[in-house]
PDB file of N, CA and C in Angstrom:
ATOM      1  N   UNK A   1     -35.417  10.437   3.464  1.00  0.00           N
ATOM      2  CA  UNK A   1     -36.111  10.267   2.200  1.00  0.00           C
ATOM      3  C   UNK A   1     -35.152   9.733   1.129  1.00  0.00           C
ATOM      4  N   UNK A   2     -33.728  10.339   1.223  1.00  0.00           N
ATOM      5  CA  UNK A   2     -33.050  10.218   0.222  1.00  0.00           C
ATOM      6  C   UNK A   2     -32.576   8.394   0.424  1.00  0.00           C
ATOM      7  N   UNK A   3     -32.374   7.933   2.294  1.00  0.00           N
ATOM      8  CA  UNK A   3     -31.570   6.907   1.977  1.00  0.00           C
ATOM      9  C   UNK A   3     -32.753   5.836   2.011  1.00  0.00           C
ATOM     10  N   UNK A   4     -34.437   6.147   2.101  1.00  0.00           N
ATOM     11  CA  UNK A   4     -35.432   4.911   1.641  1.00  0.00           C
ATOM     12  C   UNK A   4     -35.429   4.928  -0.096  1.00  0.00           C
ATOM     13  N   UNK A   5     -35.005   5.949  -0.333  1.00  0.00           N
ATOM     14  CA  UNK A   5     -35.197   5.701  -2.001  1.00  0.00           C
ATOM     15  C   UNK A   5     -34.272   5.602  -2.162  1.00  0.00           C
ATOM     16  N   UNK A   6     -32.638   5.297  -1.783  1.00  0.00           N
ATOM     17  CA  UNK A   6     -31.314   4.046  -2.325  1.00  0.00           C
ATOM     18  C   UNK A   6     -31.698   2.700  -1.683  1.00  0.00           C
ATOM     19  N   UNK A   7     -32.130   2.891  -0.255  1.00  0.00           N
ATOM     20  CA  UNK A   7     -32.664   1.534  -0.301  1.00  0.00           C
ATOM     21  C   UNK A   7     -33.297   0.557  -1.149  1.00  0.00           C
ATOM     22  N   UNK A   8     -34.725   0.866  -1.772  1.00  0.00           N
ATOM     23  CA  UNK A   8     -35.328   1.018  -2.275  1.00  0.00           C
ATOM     24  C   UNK A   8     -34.988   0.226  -3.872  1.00  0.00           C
ATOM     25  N   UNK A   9     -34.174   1.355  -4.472  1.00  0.00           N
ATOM     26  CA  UNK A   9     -33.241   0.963  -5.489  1.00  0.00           C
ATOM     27  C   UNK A   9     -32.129  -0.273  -5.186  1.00  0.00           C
ATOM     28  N   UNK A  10     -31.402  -0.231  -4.028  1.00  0.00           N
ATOM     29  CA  UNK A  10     -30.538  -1.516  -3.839  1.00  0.00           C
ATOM     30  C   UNK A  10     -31.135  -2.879  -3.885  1.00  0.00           C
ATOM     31  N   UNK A  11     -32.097  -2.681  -3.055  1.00  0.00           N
ATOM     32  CA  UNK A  11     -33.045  -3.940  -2.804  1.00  0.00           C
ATOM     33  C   UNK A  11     -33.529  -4.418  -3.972  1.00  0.00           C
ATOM     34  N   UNK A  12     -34.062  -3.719  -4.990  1.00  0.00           N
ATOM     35  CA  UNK A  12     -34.354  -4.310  -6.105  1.00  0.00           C
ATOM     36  C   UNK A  12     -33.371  -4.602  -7.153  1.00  0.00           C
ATOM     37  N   UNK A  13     -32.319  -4.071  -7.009  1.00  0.00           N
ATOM     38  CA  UNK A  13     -31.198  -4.623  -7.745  1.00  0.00           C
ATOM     39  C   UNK A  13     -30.682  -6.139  -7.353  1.00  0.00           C
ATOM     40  N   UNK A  14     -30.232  -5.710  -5.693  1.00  0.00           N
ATOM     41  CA  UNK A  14     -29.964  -7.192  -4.863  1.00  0.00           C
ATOM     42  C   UNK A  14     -30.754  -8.771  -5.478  1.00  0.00           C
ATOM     43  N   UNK A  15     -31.907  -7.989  -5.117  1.00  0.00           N
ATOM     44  CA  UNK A  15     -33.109  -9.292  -5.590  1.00  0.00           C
ATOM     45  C   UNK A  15     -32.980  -9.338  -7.575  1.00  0.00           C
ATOM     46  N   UNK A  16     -32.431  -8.709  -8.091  1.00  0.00           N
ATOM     47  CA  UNK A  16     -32.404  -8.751  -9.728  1.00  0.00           C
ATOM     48  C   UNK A  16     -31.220  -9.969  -9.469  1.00  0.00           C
ATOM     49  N   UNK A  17     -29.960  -9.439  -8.681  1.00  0.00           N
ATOM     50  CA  UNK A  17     -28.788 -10.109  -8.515  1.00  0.00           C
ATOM     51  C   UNK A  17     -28.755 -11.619  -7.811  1.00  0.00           C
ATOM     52  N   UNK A  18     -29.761 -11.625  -6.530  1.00  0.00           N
ATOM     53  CA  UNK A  18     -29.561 -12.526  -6.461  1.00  0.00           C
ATOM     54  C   UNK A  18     -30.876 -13.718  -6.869  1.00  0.00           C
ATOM     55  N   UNK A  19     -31.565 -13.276  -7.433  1.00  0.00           N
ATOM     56  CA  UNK A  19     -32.407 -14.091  -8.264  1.00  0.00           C
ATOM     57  C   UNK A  19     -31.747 -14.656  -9.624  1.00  0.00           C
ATOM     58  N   UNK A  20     -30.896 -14.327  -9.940  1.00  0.00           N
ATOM     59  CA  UNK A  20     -29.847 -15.313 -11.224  1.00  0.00           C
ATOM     60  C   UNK A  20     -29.388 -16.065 -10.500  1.00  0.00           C
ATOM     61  N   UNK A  21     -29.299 -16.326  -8.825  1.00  0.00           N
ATOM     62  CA  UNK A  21     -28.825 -17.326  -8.893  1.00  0.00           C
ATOM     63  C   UNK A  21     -27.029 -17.565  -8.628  1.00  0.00           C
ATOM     64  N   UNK A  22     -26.695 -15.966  -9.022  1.00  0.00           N
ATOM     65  CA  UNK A  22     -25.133 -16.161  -9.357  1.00  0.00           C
ATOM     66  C   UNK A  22     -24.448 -15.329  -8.476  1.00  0.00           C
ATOM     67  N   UNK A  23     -24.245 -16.527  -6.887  1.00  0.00           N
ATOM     68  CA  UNK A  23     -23.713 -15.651  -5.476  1.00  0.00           C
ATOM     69  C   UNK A  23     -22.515 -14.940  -5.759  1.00  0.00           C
ATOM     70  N   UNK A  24     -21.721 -15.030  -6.519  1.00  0.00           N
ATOM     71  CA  UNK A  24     -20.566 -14.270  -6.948  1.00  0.00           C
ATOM     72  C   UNK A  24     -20.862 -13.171  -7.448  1.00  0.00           C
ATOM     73  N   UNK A  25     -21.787 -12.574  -8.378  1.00  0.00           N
ATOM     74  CA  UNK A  25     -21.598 -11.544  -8.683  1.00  0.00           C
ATOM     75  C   UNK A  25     -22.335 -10.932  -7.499  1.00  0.00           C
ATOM     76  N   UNK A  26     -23.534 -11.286  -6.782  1.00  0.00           N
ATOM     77  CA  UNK A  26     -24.431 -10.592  -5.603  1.00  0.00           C
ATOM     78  C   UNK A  26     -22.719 -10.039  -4.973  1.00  0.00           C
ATOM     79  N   UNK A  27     -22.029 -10.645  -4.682  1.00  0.00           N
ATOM     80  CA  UNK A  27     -20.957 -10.590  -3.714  1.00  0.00           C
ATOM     81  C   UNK A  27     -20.312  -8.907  -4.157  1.00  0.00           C
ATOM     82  N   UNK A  28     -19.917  -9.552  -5.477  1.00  0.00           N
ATOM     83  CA  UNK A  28     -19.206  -8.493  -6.582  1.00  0.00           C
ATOM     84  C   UNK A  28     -20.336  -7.198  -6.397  1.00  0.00           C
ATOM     85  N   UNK A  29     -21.451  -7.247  -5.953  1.00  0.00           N
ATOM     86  CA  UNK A  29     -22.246  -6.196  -6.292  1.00  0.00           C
ATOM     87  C   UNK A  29     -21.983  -5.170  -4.831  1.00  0.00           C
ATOM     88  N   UNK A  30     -22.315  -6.208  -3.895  1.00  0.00           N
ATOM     89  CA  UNK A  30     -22.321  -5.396  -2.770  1.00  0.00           C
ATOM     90  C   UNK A  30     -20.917  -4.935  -2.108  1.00  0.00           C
ATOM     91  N   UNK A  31     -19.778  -5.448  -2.608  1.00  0.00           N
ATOM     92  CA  UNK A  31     -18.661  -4.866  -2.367  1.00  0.00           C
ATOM     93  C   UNK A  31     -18.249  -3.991  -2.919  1.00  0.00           C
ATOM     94  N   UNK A  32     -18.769  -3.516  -4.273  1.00  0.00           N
ATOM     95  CA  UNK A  32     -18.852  -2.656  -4.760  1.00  0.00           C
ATOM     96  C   UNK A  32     -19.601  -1.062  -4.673  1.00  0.00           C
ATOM     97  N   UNK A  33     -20.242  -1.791  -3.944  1.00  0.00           N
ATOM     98  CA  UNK A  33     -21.415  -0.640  -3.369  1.00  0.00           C
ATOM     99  C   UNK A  33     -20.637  -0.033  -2.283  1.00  0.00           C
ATOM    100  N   UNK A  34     -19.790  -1.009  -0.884  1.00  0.00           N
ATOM    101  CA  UNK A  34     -19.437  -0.780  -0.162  1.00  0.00           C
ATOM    102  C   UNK A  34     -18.307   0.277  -0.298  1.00  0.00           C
ATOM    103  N   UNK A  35     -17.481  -0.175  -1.415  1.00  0.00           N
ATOM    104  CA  UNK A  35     -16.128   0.339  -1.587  1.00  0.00           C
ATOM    105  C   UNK A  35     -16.734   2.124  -2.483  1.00  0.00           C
ATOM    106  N   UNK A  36     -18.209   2.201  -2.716  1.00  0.00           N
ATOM    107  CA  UNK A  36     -18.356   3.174  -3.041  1.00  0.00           C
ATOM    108  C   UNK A  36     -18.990   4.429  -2.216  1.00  0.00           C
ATOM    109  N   UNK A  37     -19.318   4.077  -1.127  1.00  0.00           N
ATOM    110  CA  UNK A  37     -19.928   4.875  -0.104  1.00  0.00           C
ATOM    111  C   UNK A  37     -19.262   4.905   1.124  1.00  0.00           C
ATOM    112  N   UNK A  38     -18.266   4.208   1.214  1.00  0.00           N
ATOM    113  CA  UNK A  38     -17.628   4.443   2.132  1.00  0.00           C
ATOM    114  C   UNK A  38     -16.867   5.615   2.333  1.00  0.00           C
ATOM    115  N   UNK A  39     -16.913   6.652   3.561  1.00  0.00           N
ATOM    116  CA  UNK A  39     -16.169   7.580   2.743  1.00  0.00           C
ATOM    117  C   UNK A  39     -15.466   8.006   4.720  1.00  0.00           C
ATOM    118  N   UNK A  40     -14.958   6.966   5.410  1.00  0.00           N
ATOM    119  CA  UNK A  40     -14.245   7.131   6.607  1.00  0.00           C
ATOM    120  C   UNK A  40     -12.867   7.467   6.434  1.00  0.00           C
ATOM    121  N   UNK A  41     -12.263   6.892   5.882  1.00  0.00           N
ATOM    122  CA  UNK A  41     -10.783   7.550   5.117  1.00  0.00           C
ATOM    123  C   UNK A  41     -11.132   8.735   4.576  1.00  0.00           C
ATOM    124  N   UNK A  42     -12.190   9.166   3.844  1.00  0.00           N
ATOM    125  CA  UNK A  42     -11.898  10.842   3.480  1.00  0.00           C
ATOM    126  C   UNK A  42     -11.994  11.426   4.476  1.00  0.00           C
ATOM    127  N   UNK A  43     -13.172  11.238   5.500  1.00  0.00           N
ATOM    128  CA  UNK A  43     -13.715  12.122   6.633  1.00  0.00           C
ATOM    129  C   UNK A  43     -12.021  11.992   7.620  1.00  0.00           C
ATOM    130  N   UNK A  44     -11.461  10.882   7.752  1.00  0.00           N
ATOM    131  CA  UNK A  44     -10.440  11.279   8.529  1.00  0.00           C
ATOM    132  C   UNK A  44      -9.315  11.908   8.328  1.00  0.00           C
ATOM    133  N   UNK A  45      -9.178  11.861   6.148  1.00  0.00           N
ATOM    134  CA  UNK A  45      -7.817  12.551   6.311  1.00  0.00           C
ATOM    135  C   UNK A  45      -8.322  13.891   6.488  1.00  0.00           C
ATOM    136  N   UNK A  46      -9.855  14.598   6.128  1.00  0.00           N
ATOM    137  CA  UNK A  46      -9.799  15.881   6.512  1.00  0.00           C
ATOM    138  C   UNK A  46      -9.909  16.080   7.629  1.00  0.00           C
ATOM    139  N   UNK A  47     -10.104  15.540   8.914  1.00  0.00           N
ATOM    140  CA  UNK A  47     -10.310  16.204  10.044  1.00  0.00           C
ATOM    141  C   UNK A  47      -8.469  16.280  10.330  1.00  0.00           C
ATOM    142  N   UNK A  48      -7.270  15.405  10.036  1.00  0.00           N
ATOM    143  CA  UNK A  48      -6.241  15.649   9.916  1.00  0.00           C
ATOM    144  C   UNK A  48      -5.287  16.527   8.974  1.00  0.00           C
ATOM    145  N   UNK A  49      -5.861  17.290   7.803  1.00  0.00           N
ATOM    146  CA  UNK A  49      -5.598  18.211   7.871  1.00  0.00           C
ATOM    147  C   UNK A  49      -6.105  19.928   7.829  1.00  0.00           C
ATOM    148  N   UNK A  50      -7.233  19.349   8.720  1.00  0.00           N
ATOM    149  CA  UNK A  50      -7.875  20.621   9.835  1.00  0.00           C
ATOM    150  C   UNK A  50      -6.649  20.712  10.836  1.00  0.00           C
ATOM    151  N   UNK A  51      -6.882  19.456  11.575  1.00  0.00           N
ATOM    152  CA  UNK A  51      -5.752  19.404  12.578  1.00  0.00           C
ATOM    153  C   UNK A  51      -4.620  20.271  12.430  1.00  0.00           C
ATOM    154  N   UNK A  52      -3.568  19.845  10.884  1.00  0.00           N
ATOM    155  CA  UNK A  52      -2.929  20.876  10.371  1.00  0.00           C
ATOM    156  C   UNK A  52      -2.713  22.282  10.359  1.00  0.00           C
ATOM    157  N   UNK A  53      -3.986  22.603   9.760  1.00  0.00           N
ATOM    158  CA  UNK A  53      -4.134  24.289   9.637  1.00  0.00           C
ATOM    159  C   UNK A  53      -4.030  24.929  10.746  1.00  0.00           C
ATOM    160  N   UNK A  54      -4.892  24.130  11.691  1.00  0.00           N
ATOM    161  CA  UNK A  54      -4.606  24.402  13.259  1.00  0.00           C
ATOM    162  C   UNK A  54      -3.054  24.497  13.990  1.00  0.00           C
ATOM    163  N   UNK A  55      -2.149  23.072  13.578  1.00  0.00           N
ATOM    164  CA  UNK A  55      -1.563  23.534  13.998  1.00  0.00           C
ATOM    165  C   UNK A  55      -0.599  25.013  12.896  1.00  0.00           C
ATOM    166  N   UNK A  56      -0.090  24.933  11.754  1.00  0.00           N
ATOM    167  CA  UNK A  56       0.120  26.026  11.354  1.00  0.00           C
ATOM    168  C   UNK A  56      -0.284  27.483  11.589  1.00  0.00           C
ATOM    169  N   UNK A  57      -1.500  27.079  12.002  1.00  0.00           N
ATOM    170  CA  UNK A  57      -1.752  28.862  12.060  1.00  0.00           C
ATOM    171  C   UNK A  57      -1.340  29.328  13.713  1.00  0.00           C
ATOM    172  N   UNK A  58      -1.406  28.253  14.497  1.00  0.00           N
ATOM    173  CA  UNK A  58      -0.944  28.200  15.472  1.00  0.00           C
ATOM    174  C   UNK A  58       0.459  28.891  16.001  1.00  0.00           C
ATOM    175  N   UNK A  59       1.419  28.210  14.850  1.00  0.00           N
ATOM    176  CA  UNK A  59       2.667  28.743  15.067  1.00  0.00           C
ATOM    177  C   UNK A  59       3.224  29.952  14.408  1.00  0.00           C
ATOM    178  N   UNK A  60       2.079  30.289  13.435  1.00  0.00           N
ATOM    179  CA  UNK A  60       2.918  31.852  13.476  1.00  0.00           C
ATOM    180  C   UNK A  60       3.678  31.576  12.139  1.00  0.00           C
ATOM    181  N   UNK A  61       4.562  33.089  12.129  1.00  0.00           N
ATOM    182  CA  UNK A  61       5.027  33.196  10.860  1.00  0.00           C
ATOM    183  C   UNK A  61       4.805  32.339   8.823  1.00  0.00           C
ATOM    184  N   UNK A  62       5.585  32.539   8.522  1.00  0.00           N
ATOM    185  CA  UNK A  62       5.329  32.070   6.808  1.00  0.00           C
ATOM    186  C   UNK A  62       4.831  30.656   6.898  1.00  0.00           C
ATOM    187  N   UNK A  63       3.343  31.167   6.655  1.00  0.00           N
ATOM    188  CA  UNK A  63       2.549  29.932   6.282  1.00  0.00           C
ATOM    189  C   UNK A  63       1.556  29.840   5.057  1.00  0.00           C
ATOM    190  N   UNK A  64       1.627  30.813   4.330  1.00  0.00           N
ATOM    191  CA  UNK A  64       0.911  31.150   3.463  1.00  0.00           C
ATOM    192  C   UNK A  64       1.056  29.658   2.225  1.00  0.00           C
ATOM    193  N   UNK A  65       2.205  29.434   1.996  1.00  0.00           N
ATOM    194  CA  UNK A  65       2.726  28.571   0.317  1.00  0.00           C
ATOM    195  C   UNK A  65       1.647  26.774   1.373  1.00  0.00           C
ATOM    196  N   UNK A  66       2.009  26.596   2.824  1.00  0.00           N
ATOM    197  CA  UNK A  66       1.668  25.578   2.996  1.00  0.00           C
ATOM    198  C   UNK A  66      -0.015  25.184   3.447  1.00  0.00           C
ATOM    199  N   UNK A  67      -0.691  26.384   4.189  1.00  0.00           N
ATOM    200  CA  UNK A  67      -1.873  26.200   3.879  1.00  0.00           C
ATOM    201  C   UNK A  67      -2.583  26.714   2.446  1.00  0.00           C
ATOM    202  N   UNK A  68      -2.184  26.916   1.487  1.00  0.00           N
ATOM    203  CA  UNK A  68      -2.372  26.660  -0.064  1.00  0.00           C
ATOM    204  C   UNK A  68      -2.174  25.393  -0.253  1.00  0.00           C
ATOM    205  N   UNK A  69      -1.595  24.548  -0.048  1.00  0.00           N
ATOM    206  CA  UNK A  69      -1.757  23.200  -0.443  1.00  0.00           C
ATOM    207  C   UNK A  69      -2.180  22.233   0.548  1.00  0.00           C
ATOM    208  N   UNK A  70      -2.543  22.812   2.264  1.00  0.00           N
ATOM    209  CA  UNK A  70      -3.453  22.125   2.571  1.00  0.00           C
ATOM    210  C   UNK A  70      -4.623  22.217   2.244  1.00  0.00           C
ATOM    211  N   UNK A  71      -5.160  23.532   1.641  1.00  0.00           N
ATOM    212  CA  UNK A  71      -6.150  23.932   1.060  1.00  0.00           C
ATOM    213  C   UNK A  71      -6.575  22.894  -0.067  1.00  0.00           C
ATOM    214  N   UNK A  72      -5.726  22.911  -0.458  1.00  0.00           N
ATOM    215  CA  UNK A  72      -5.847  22.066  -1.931  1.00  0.00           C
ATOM    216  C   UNK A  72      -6.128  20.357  -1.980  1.00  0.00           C
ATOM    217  N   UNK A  73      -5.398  19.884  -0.228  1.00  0.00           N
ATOM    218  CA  UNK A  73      -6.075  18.581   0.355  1.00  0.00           C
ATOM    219  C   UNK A  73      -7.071  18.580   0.496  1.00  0.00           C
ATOM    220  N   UNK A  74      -8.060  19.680   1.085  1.00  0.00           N
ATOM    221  CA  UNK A  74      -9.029  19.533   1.667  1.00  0.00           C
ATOM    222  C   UNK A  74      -9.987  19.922   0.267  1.00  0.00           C
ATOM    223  N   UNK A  75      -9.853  20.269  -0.688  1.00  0.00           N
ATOM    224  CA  UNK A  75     -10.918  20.344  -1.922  1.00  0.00           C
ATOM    225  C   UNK A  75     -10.204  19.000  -2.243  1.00  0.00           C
ATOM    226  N   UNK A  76      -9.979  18.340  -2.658  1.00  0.00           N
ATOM    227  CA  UNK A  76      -9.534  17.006  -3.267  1.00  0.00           C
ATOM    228  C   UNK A  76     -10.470  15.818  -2.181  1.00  0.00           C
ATOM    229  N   UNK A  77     -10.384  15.978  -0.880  1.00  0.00           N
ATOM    230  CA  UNK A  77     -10.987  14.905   0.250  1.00  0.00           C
ATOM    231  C   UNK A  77     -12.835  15.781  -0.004  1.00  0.00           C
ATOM    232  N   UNK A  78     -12.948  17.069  -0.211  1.00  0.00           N
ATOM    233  CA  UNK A  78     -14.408  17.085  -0.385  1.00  0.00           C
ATOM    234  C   UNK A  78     -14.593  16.622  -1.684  1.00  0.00           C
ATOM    235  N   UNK A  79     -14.509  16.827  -2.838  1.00  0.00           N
ATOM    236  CA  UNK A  79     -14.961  16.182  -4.249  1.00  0.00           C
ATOM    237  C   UNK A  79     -14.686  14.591  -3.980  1.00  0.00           C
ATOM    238  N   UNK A  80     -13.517  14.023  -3.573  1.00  0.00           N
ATOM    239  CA  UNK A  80     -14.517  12.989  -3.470  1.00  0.00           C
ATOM    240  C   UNK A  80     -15.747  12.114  -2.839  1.00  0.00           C
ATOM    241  N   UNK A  81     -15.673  13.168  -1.460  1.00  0.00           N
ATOM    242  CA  UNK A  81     -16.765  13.033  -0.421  1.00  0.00           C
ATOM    243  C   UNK A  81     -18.183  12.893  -1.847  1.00  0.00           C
ATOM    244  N   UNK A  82     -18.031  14.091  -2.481  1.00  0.00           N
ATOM    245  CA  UNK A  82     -19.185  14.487  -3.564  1.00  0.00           C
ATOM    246  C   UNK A  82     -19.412  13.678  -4.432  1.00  0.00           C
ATOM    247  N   UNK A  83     -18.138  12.961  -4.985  1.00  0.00           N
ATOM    248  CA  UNK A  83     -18.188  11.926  -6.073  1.00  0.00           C
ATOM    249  C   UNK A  83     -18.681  10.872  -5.236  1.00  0.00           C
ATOM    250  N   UNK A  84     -18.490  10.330  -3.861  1.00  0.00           N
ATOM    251  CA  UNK A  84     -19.321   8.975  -3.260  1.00  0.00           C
ATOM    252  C   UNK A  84     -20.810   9.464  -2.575  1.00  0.00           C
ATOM    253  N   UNK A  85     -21.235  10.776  -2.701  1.00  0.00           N
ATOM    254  CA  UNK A  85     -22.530  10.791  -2.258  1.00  0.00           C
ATOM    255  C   UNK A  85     -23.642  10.348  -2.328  1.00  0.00           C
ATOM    256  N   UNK A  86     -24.075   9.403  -1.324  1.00  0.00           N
ATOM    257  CA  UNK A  86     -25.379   8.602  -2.118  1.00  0.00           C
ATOM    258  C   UNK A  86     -26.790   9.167  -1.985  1.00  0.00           C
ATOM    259  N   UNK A  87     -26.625  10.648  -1.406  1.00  0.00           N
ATOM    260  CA  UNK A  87     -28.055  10.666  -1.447  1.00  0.00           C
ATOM    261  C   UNK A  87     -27.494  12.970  -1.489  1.00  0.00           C
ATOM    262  N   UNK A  88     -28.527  13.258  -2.152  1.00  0.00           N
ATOM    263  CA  UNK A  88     -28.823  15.080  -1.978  1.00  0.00           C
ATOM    264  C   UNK A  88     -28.535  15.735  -0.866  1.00  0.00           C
ATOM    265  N   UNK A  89     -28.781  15.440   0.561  1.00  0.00           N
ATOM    266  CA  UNK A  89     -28.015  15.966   1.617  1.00  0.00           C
ATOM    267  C   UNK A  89     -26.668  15.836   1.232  1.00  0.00           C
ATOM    268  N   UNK A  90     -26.208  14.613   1.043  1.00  0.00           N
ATOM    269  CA  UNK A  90     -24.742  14.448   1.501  1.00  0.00           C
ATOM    270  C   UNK A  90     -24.136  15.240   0.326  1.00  0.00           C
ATOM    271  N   UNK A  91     -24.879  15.275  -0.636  1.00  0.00           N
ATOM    272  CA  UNK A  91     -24.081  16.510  -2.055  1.00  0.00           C
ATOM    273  C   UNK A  91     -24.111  17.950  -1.778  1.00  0.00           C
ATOM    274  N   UNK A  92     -25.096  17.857  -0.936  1.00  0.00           N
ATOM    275  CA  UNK A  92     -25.232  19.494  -0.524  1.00  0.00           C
ATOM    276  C   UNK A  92     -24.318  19.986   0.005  1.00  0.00           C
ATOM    277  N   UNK A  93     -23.546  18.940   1.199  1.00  0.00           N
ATOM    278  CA  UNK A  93     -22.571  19.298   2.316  1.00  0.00           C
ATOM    279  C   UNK A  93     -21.491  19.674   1.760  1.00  0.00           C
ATOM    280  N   UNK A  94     -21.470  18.185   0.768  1.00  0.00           N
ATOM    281  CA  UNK A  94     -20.128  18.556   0.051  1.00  0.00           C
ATOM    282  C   UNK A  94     -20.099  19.790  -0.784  1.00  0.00           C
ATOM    283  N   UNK A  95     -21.035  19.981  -1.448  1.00  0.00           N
ATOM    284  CA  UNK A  95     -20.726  21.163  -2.278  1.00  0.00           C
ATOM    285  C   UNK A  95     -20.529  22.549  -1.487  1.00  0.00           C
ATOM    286  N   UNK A  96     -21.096  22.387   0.178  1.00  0.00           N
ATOM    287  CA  UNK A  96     -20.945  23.872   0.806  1.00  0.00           C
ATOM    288  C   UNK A  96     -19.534  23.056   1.502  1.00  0.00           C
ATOM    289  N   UNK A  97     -18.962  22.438   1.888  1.00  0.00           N
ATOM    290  CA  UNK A  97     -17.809  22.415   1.903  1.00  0.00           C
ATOM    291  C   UNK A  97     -16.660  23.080   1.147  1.00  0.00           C
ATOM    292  N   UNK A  98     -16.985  22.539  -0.109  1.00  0.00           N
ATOM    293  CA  UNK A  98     -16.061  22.926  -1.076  1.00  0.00           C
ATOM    294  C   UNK A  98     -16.321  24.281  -1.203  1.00  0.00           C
ATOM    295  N   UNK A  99     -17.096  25.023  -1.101  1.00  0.00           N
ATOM    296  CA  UNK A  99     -17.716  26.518  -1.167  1.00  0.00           C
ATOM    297  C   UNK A  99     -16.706  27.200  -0.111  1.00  0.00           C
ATOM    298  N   UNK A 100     -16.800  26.425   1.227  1.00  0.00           N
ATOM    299  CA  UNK A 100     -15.639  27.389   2.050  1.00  0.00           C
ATOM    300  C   UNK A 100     -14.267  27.171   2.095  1.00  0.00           C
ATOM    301  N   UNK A 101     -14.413  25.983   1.636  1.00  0.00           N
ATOM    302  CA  UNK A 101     -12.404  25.747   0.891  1.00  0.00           C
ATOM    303  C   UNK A 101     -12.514  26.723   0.459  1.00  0.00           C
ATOM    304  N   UNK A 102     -13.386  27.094  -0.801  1.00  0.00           N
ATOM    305  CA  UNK A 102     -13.055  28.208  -1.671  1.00  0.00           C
ATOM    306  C   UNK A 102     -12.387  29.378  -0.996  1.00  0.00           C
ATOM    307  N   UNK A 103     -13.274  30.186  -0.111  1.00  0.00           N
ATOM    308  CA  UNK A 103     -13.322  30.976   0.784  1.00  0.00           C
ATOM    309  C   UNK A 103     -12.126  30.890   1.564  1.00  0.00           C
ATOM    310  N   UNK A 104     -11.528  29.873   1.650  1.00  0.00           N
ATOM    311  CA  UNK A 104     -10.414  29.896   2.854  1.00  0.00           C
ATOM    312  C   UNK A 104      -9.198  30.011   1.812  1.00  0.00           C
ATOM    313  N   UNK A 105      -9.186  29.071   0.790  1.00  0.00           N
ATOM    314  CA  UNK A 105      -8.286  29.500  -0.535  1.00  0.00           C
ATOM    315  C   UNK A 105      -7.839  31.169  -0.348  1.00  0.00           C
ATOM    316  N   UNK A 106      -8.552  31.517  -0.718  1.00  0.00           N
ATOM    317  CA  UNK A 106      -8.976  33.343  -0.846  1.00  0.00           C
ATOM    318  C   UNK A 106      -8.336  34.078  -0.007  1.00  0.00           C
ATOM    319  N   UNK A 107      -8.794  33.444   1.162  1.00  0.00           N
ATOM    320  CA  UNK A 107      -8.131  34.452   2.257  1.00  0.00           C
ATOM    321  C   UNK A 107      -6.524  34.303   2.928  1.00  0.00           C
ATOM    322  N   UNK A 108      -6.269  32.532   1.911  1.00  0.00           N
ATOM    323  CA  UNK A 108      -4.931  32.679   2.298  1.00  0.00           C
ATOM    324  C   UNK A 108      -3.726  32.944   1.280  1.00  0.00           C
ATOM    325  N   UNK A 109      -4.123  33.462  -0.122  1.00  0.00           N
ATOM    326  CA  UNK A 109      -3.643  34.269  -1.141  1.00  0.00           C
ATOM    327  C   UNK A 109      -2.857  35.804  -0.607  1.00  0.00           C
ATOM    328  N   UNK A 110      -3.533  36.165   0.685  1.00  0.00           N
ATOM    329  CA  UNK A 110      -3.178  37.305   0.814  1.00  0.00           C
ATOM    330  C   UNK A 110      -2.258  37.074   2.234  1.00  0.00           C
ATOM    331  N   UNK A 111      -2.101  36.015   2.978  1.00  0.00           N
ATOM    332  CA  UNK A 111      -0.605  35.018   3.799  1.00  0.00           C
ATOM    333  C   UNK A 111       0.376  34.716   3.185  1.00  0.00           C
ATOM    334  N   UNK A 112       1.713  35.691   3.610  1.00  0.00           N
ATOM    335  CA  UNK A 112       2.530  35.446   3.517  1.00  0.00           C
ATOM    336  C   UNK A 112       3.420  33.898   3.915  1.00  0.00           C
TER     337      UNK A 112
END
């Protein structure tokens, strides 16, 4: 529902854009769009530092100071997941994402 009504909206912009006539900005429009929903670089640096936590917690001893600031990667890669969301699912995710960062924050306050 959410991505026929960006469709929806693009298409009639597209056709606003390219009915002037002026293939450069159509160009300018949709690369812009692209460079705004794209969000494969976020999704991969977090599954790399999942990877991380994994391996840290893996190995044991004082890990507390460094999953705090992987923590702190992984709320930075969800907000902007949230800031490129183009449709209410994908804000939802992000926002329960960021909900269990929270949660994992929390529980590693008390890791040495």
């Amino acid at each position: 529902e959410a991505v026929a009504a960006y469709r929806a909206r693009m298409s009639e912009r597209l056709r606003e854009v390219l009915g002037s006539g002026d293939d450069e900005r159509a160009r300018a429009e949709i690369a812009l769009f692209a460079a705004k929903s794209d969000v494969d670089e976020e999704l991969t640096r977090l599954g790399a530092h999942l990877d991380e936590v994994e391996r840290v917690l893996g190995k044991g001893g004082a890990a507390g100071k460094r999953l705090d600031f992987l923590a702190q990667e992984l709320n930075r890669e969800a907000n902007t997941l949230a800031s490129k969301a183009a449709g209410l699912k994908i804000a939802d995710c992000a926002l329960e994402l960021k909900l269990l960062i929270e949660q994992v924050r929390e529980q590693v306050q008390n890791i040495e």
